[in-house]
PDB file of N, CA and C in Angstrom:
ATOM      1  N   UNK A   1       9.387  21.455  -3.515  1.00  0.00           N
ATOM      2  CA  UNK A   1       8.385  20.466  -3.203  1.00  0.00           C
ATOM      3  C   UNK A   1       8.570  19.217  -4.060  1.00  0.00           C
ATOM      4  N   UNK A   2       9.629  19.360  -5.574  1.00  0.00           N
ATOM      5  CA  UNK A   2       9.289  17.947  -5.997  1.00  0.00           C
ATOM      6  C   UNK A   2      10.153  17.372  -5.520  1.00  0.00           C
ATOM      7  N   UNK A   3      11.388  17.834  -4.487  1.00  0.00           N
ATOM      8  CA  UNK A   3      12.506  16.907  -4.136  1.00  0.00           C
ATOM      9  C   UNK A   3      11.710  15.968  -3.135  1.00  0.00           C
ATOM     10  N   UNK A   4      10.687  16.998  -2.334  1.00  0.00           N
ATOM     11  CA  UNK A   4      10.084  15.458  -1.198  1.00  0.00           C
ATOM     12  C   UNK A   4       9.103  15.004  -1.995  1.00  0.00           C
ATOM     13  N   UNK A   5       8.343  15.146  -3.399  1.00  0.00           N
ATOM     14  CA  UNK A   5       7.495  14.124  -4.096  1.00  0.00           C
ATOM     15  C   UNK A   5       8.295  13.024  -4.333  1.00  0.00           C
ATOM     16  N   UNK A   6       9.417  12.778  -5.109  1.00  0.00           N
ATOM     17  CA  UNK A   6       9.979  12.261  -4.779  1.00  0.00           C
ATOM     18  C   UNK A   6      10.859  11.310  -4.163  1.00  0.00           C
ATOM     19  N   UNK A   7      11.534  12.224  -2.855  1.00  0.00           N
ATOM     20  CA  UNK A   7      11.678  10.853  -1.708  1.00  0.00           C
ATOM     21  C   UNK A   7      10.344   9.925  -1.006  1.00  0.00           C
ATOM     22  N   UNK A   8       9.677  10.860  -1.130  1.00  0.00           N
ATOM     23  CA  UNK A   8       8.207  10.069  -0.056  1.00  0.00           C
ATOM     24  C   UNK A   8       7.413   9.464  -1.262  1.00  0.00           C
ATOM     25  N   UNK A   9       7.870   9.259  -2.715  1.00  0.00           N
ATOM     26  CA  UNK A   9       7.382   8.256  -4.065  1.00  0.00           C
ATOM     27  C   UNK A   9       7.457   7.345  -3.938  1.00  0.00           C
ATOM     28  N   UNK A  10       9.642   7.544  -3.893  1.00  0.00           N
ATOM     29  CA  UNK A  10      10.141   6.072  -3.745  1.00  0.00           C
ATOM     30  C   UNK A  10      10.061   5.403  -2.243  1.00  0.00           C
ATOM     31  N   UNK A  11      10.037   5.783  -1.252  1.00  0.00           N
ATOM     32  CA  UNK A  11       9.470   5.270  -0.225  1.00  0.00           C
ATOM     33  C   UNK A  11       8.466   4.604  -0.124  1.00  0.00           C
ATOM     34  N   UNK A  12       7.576   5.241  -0.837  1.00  0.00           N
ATOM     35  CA  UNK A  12       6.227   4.464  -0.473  1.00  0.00           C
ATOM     36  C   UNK A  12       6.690   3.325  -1.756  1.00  0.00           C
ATOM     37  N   UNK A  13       6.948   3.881  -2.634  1.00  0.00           N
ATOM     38  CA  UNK A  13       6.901   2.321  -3.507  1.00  0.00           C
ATOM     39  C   UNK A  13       7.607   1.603  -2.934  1.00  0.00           C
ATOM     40  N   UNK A  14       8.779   1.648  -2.680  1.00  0.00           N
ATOM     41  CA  UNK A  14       9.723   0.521  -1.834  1.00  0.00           C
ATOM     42  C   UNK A  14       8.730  -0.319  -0.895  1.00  0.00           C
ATOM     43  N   UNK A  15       8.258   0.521   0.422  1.00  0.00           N
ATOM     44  CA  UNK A  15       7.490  -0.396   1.335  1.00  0.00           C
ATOM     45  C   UNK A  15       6.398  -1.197   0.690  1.00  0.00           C
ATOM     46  N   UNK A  16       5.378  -0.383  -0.328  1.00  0.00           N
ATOM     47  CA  UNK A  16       4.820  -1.498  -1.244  1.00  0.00           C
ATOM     48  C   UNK A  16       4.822  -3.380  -1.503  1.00  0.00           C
ATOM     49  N   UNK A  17       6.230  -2.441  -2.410  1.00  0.00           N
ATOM     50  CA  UNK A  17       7.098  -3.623  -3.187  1.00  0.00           C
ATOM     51  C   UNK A  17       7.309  -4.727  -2.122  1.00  0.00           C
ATOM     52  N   UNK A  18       8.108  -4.238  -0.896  1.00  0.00           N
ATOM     53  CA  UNK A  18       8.620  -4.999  -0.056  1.00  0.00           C
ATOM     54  C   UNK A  18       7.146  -6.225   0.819  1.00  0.00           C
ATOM     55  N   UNK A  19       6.402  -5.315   0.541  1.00  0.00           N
ATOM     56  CA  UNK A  19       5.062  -6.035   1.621  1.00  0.00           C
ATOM     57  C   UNK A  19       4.168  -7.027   0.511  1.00  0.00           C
ATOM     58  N   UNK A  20       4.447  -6.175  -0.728  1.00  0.00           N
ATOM     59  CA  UNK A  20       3.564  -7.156  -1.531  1.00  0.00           C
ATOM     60  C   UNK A  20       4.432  -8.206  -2.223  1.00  0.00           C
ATOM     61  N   UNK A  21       5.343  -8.419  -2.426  1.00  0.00           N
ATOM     62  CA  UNK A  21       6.170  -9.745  -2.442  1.00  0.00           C
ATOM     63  C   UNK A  21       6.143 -10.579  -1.190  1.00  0.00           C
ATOM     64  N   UNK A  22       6.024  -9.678   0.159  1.00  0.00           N
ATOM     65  CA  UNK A  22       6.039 -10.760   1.518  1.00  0.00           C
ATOM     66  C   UNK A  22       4.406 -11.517   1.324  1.00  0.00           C
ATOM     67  N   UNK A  23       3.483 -10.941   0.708  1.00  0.00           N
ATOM     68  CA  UNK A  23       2.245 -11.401   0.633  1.00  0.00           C
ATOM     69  C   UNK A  23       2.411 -12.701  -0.687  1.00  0.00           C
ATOM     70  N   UNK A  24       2.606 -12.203  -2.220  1.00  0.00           N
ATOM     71  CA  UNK A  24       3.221 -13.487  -2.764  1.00  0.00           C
ATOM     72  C   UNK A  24       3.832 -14.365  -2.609  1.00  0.00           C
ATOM     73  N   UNK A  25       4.802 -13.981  -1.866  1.00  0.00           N
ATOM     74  CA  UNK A  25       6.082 -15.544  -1.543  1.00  0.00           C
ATOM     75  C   UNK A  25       4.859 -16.187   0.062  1.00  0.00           C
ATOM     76  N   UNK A  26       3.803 -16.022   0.688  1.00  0.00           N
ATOM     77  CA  UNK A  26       2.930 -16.614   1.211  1.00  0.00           C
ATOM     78  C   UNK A  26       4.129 -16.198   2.740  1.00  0.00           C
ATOM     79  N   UNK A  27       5.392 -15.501   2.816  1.00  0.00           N
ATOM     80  CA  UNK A  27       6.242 -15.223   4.390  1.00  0.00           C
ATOM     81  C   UNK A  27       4.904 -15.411   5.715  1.00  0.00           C
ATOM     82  N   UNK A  28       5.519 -16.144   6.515  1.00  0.00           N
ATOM     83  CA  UNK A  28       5.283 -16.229   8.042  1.00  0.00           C
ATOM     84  C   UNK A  28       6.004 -15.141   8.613  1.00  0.00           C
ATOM     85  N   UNK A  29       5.656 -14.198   9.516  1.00  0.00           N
ATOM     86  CA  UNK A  29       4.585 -14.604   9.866  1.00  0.00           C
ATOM     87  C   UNK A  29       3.593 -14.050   9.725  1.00  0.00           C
ATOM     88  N   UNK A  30       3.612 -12.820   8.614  1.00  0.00           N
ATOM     89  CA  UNK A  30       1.914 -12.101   7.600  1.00  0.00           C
ATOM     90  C   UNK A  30       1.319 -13.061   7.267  1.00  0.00           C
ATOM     91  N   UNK A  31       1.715 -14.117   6.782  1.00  0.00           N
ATOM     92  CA  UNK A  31       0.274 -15.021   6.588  1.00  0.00           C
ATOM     93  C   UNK A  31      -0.141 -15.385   7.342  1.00  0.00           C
ATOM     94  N   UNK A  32      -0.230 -15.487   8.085  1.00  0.00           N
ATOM     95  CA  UNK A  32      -0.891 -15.946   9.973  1.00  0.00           C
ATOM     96  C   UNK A  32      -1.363 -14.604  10.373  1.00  0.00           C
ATOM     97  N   UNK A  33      -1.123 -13.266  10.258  1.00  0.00           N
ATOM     98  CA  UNK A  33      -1.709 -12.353  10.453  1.00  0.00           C
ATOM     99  C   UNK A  33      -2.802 -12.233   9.449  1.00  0.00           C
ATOM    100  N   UNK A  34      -2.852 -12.501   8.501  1.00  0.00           N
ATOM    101  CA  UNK A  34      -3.404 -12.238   7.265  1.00  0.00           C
ATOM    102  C   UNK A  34      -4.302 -13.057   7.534  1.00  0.00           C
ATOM    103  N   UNK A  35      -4.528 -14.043   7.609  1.00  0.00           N
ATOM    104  CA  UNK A  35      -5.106 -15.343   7.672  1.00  0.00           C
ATOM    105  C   UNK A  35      -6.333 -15.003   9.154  1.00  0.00           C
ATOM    106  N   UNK A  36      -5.570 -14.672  10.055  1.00  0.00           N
ATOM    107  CA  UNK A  36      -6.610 -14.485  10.982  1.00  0.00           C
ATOM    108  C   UNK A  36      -7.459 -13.062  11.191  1.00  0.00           C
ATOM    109  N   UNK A  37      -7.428 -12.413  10.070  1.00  0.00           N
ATOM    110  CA  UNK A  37      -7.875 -11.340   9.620  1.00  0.00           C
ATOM    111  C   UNK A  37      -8.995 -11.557   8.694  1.00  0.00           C
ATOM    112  N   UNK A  38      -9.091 -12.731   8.131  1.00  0.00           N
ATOM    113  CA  UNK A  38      -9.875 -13.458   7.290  1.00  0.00           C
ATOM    114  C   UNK A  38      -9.876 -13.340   5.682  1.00  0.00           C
ATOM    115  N   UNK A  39      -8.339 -13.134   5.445  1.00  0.00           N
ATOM    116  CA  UNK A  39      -8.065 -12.851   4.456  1.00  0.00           C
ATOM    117  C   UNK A  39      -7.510 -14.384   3.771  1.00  0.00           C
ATOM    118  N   UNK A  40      -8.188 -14.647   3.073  1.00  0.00           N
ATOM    119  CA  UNK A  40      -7.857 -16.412   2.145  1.00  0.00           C
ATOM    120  C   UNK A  40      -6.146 -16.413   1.475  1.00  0.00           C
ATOM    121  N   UNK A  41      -5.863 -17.477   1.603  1.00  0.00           N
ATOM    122  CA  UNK A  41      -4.741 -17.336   0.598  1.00  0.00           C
ATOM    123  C   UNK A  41      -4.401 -16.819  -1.188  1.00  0.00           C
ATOM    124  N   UNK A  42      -5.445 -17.327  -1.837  1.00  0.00           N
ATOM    125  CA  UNK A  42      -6.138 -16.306  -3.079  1.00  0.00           C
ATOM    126  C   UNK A  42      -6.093 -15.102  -2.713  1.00  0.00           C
ATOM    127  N   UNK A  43      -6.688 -14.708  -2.015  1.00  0.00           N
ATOM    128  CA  UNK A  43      -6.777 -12.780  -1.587  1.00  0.00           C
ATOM    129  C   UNK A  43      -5.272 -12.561  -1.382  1.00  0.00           C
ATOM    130  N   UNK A  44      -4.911 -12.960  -1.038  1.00  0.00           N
ATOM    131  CA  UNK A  44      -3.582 -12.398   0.185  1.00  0.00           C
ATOM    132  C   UNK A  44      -2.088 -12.254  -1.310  1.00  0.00           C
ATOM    133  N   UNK A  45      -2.528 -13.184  -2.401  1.00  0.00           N
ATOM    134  CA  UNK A  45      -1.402 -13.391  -3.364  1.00  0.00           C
ATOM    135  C   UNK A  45      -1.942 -12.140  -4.694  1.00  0.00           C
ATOM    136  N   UNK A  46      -3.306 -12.165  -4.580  1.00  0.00           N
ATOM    137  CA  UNK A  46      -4.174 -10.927  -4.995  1.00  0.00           C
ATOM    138  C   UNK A  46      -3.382  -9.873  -4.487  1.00  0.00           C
ATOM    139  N   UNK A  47      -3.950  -9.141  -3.056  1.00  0.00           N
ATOM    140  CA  UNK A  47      -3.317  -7.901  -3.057  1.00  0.00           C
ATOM    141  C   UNK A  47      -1.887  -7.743  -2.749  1.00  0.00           C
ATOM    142  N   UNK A  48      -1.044  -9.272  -2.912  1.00  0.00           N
ATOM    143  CA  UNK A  48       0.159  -8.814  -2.977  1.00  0.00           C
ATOM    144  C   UNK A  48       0.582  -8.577  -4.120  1.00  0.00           C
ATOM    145  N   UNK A  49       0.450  -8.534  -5.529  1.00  0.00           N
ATOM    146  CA  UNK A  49       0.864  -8.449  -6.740  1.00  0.00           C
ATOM    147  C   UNK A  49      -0.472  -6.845  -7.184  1.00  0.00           C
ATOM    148  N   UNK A  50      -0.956  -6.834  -6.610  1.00  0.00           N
ATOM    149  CA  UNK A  50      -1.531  -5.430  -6.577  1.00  0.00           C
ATOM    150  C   UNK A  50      -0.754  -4.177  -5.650  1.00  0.00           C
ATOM    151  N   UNK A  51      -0.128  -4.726  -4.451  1.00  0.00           N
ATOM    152  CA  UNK A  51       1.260  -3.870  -4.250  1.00  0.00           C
ATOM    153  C   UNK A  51       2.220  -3.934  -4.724  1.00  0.00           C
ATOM    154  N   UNK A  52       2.796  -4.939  -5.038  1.00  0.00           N
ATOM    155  CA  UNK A  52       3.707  -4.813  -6.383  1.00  0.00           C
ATOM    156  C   UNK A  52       3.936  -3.790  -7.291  1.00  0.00           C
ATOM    157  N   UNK A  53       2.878  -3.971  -7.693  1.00  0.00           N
ATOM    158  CA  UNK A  53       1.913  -3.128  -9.276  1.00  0.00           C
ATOM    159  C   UNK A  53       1.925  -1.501  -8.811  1.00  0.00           C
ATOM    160  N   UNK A  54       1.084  -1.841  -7.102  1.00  0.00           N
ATOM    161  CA  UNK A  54       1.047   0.196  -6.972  1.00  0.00           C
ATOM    162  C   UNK A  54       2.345   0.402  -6.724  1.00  0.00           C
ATOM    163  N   UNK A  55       3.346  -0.177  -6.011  1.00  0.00           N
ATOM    164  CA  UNK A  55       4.736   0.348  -6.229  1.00  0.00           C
ATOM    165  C   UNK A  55       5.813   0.930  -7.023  1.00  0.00           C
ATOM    166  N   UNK A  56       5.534  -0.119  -8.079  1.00  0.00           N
ATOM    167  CA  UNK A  56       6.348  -0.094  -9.020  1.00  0.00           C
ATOM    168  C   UNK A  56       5.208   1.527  -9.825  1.00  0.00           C
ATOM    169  N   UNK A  57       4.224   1.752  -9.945  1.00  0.00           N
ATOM    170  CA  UNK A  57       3.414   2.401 -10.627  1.00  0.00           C
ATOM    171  C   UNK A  57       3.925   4.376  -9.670  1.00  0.00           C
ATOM    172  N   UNK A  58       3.765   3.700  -8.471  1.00  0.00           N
ATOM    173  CA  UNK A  58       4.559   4.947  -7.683  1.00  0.00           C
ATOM    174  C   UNK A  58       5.190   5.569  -7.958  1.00  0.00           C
ATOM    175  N   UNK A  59       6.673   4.923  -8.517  1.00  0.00           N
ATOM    176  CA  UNK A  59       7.404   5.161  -8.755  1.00  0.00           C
ATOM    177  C   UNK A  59       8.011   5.466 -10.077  1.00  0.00           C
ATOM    178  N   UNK A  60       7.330   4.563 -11.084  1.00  0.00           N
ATOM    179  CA  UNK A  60       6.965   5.401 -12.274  1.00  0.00           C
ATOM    180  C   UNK A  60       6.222   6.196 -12.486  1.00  0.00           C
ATOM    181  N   UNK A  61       5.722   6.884 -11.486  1.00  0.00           N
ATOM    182  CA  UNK A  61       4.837   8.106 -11.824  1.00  0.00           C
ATOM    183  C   UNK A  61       5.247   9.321 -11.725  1.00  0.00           C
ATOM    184  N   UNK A  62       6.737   9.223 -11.033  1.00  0.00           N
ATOM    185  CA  UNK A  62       7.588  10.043 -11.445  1.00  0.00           C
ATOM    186  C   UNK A  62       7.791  10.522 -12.509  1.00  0.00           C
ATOM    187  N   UNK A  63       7.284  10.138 -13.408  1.00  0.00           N
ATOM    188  CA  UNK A  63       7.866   9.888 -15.169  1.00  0.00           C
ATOM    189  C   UNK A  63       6.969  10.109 -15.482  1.00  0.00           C
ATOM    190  N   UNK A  64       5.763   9.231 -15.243  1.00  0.00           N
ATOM    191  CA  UNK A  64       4.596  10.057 -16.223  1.00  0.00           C
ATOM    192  C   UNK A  64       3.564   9.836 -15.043  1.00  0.00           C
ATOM    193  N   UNK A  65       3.376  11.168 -14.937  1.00  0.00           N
ATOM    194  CA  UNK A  65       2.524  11.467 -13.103  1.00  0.00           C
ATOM    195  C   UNK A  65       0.781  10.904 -13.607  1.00  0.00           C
ATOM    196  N   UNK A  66       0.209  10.513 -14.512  1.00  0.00           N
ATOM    197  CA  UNK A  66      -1.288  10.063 -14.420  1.00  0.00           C
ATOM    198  C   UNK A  66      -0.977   8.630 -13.858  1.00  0.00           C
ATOM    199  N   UNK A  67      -0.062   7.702 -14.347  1.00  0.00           N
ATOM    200  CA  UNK A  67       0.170   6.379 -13.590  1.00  0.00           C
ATOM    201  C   UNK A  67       0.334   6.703 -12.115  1.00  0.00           C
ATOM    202  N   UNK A  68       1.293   7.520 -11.547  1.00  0.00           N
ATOM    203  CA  UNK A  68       1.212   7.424 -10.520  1.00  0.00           C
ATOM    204  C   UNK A  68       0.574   8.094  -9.209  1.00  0.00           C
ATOM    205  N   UNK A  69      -0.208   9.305  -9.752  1.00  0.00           N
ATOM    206  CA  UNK A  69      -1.463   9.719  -9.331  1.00  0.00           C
ATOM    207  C   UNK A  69      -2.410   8.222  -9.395  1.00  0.00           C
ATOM    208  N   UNK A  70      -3.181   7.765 -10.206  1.00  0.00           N
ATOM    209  CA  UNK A  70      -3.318   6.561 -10.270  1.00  0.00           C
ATOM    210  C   UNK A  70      -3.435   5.241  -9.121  1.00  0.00           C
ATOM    211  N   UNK A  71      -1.851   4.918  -9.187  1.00  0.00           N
ATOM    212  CA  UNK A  71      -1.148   4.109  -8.229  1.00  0.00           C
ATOM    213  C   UNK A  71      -1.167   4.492  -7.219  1.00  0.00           C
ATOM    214  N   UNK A  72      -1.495   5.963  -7.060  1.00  0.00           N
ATOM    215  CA  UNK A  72      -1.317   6.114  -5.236  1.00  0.00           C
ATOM    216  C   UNK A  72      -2.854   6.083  -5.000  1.00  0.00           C
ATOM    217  N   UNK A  73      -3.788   6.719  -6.058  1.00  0.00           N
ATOM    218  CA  UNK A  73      -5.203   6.237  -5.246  1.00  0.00           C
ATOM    219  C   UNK A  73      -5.404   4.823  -5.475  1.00  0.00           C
ATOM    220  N   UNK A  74      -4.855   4.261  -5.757  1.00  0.00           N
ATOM    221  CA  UNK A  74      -4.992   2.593  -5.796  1.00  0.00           C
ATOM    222  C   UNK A  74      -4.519   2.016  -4.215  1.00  0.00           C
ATOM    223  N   UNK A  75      -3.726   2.626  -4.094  1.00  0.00           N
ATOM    224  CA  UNK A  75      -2.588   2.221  -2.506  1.00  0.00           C
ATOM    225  C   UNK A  75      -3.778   2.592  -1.403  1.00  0.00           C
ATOM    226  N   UNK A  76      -4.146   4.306  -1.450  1.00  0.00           N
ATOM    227  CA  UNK A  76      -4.724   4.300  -0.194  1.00  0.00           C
ATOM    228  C   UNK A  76      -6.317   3.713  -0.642  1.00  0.00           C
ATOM    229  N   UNK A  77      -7.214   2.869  -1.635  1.00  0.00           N
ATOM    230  CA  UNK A  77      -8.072   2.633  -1.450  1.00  0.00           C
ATOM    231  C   UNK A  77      -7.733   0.851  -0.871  1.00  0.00           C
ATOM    232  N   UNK A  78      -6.530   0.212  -1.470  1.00  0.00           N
ATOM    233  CA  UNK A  78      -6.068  -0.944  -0.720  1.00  0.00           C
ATOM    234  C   UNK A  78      -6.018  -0.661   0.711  1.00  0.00           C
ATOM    235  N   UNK A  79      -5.465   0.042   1.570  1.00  0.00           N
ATOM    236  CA  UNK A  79      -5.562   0.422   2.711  1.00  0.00           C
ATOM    237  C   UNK A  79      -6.485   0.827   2.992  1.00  0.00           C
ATOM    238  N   UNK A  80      -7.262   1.611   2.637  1.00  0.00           N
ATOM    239  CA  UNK A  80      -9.017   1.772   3.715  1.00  0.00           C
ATOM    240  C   UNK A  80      -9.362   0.300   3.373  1.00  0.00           C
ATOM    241  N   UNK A  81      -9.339  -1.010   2.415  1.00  0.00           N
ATOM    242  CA  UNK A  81      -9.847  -1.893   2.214  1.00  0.00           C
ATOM    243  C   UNK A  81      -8.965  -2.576   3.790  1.00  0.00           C
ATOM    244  N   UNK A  82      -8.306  -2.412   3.816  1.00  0.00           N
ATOM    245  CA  UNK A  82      -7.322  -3.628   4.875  1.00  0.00           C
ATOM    246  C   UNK A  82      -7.453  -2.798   6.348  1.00  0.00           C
ATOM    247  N   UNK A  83      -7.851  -1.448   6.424  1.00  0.00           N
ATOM    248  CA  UNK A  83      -8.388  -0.884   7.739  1.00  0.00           C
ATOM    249  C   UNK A  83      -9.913  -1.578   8.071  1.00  0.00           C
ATOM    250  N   UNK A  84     -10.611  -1.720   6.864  1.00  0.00           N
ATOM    251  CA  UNK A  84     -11.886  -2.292   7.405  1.00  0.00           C
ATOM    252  C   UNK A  84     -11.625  -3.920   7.634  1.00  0.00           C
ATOM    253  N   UNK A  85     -10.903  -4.351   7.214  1.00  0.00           N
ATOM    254  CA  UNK A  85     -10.543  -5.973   7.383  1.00  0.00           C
ATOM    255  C   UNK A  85     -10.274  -5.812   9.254  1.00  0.00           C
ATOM    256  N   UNK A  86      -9.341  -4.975   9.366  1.00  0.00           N
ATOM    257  CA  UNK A  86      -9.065  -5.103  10.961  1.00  0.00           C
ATOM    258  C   UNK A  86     -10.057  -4.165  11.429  1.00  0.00           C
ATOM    259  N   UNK A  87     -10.794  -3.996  11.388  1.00  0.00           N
ATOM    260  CA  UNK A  87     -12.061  -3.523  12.118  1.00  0.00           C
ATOM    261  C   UNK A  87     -13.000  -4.577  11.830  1.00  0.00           C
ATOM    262  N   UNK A  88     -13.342  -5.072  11.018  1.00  0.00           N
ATOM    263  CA  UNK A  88     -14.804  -6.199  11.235  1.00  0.00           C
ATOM    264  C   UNK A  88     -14.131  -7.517  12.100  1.00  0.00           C
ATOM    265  N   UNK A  89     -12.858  -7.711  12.540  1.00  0.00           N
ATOM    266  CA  UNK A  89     -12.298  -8.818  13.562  1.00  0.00           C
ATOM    267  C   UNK A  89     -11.828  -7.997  14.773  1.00  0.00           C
ATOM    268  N   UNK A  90     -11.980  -6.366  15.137  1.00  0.00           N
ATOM    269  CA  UNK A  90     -12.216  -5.646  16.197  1.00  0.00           C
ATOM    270  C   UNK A  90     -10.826  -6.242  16.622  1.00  0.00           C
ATOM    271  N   UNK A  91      -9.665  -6.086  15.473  1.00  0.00           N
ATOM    272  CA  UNK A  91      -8.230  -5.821  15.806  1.00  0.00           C
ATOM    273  C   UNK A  91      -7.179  -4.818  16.489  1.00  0.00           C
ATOM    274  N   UNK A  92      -6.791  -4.554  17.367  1.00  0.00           N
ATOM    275  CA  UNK A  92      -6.470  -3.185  17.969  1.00  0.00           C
ATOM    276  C   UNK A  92      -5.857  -2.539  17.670  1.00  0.00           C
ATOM    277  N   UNK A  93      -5.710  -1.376  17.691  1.00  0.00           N
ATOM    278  CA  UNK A  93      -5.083   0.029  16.908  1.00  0.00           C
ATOM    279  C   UNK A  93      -3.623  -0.685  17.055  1.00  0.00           C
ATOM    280  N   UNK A  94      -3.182  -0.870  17.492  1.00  0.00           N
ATOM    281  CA  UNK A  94      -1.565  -1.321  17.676  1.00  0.00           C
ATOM    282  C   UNK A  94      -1.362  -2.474  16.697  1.00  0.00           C
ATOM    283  N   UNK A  95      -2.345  -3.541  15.920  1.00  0.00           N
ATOM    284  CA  UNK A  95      -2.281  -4.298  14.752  1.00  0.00           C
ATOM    285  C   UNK A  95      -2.559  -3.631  13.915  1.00  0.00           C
ATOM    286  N   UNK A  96      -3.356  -2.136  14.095  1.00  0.00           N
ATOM    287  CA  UNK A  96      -4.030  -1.820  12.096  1.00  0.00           C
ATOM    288  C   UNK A  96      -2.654  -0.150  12.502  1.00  0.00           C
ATOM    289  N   UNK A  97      -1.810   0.163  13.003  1.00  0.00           N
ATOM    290  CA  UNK A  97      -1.265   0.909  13.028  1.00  0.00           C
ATOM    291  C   UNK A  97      -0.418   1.014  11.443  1.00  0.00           C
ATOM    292  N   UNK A  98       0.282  -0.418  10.815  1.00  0.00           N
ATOM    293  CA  UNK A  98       0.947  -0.002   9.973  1.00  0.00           C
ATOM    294  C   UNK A  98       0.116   0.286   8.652  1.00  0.00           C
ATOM    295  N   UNK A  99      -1.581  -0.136   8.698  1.00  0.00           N
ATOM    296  CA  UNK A  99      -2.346  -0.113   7.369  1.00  0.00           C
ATOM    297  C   UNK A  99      -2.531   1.520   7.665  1.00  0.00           C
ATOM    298  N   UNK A 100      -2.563   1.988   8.632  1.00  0.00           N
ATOM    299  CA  UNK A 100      -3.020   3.153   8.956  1.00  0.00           C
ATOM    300  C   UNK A 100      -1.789   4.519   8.511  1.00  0.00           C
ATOM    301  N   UNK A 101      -0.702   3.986   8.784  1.00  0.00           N
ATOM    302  CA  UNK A 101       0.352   4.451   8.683  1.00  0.00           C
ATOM    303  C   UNK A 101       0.518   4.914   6.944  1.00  0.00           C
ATOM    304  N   UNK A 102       0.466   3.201   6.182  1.00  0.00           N
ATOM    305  CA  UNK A 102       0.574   3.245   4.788  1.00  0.00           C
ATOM    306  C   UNK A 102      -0.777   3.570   4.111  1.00  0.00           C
ATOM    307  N   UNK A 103      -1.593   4.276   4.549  1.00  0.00           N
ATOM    308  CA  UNK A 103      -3.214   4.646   4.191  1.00  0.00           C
ATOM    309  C   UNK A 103      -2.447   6.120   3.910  1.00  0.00           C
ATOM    310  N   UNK A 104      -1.790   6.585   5.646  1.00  0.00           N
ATOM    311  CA  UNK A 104      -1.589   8.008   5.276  1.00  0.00           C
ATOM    312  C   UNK A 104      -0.397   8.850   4.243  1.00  0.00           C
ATOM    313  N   UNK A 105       0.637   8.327   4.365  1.00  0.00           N
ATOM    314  CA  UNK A 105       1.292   8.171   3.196  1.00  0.00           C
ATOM    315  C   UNK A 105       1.266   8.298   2.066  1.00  0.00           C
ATOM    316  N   UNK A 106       0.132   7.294   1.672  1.00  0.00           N
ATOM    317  CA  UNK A 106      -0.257   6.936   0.432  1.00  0.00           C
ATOM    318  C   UNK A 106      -0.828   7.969  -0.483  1.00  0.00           C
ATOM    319  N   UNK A 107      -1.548   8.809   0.875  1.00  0.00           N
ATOM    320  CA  UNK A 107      -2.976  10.229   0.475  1.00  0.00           C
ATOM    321  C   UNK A 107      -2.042  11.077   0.101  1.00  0.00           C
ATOM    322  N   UNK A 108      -0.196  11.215   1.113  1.00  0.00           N
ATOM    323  CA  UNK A 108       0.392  11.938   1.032  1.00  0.00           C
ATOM    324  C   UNK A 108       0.774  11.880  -0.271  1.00  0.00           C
ATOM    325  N   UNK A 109       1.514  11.214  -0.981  1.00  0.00           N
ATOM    326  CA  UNK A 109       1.820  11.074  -1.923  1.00  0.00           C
ATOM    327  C   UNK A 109       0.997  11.166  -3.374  1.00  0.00           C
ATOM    328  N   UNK A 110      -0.603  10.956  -3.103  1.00  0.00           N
ATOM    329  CA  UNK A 110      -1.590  11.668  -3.883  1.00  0.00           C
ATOM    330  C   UNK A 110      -1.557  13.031  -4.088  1.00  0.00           C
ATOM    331  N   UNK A 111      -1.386  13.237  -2.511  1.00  0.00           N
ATOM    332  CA  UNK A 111      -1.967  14.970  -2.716  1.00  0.00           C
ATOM    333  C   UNK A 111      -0.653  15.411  -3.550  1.00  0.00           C
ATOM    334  N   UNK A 112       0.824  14.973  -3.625  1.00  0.00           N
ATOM    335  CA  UNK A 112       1.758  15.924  -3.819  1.00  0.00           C
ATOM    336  C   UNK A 112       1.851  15.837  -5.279  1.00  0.00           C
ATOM    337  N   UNK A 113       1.595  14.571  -6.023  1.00  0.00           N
ATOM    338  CA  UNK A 113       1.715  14.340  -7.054  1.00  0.00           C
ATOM    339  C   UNK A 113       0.845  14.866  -7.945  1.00  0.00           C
ATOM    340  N   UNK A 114      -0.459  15.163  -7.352  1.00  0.00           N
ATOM    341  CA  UNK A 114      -1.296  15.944  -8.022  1.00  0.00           C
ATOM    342  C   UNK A 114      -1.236  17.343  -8.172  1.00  0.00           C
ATOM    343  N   UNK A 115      -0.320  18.098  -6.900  1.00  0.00           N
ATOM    344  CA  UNK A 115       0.125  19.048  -6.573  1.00  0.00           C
ATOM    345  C   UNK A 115       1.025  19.608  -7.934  1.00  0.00           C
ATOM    346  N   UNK A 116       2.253  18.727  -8.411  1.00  0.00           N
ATOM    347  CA  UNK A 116       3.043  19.158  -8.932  1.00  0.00           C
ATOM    348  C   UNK A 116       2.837  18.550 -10.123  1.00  0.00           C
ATOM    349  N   UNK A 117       1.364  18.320 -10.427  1.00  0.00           N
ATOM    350  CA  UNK A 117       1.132  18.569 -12.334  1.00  0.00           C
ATOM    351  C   UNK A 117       1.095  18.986 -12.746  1.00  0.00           C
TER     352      UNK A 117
END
C-alpha cells in the first residue's frame, strides 16, 4: 500500500503544482474561467500559491507524513471551496468535473497517508 501512497502523492502534488502556478502566472484561459466564476484576481494568485504550497507539502509528506496529512486536508478543503464557487454560478457538472475529480483524490491521498502512519 505505500508504493500507491506514493504514486497517487506525487501525482496529486504534480497536478497541484501545475494548476497553481497556471493560477499565479494569471494563464488564459483559467483566468477567464476563474474570473467568471467570480473569483477576483487577488483570490485566484491566493489559491494559486496555496496549491503550490499543498503540492509541494504532498509530496513532502512523504518524509514527514503530519505535513502531508496536513497538505492533503488543505487540498480537498480548497476543492469543496471551488465546488461551491461552481455551484453558486449553477456551472455544469462537465465545468466542476476537474474540482470534483481533484476533491476526490485529494481525500484519497488523506485517507492513505493517514493509513500508513
Amino acid at each position: 500500500m505505500y508504493i500507491v501512497t506514493i504514486v497517487i502523492s506525487i501525482l496529486l502534488g504534480l497536478a497541484f503544482l501545475l494548476a497553481g502556478m497556471a493560477k499565479v502566472r494569471r494563464q488564459e484561459p483559467l483566468t477567464g474561467t476563474l474570473e467568471g466564476l467570480g473569483v477576483g484576481p487577488s483570490l485566484q494568485r491566493t489559491v494559486g500559491v496555496l496549491e503550490v504550497l499543498g503540492g509541494f507539502g504532498v509530496a513532502l509528506g512523504l518524509l514527514v507524513q503530519p505535513l502531508g496529512i496536513a497538505a492533503a486536508v488543505g487540498l480537498v478543503l480548497m476543492m469543496i471551496g471551488a465546488l461551491i464557487f461552481h455551484a453558486k454560478v449553477h456551472d455544469s457538472a462537465k465545468n466542476s468535473i476537474g474540482a470534483f475529480l481533484l476533491l476526490a483524490l485529494a481525500g484519497v491521498v488523506t485517507a492513505l497517508q493517514v493509513a500508513t502512519v
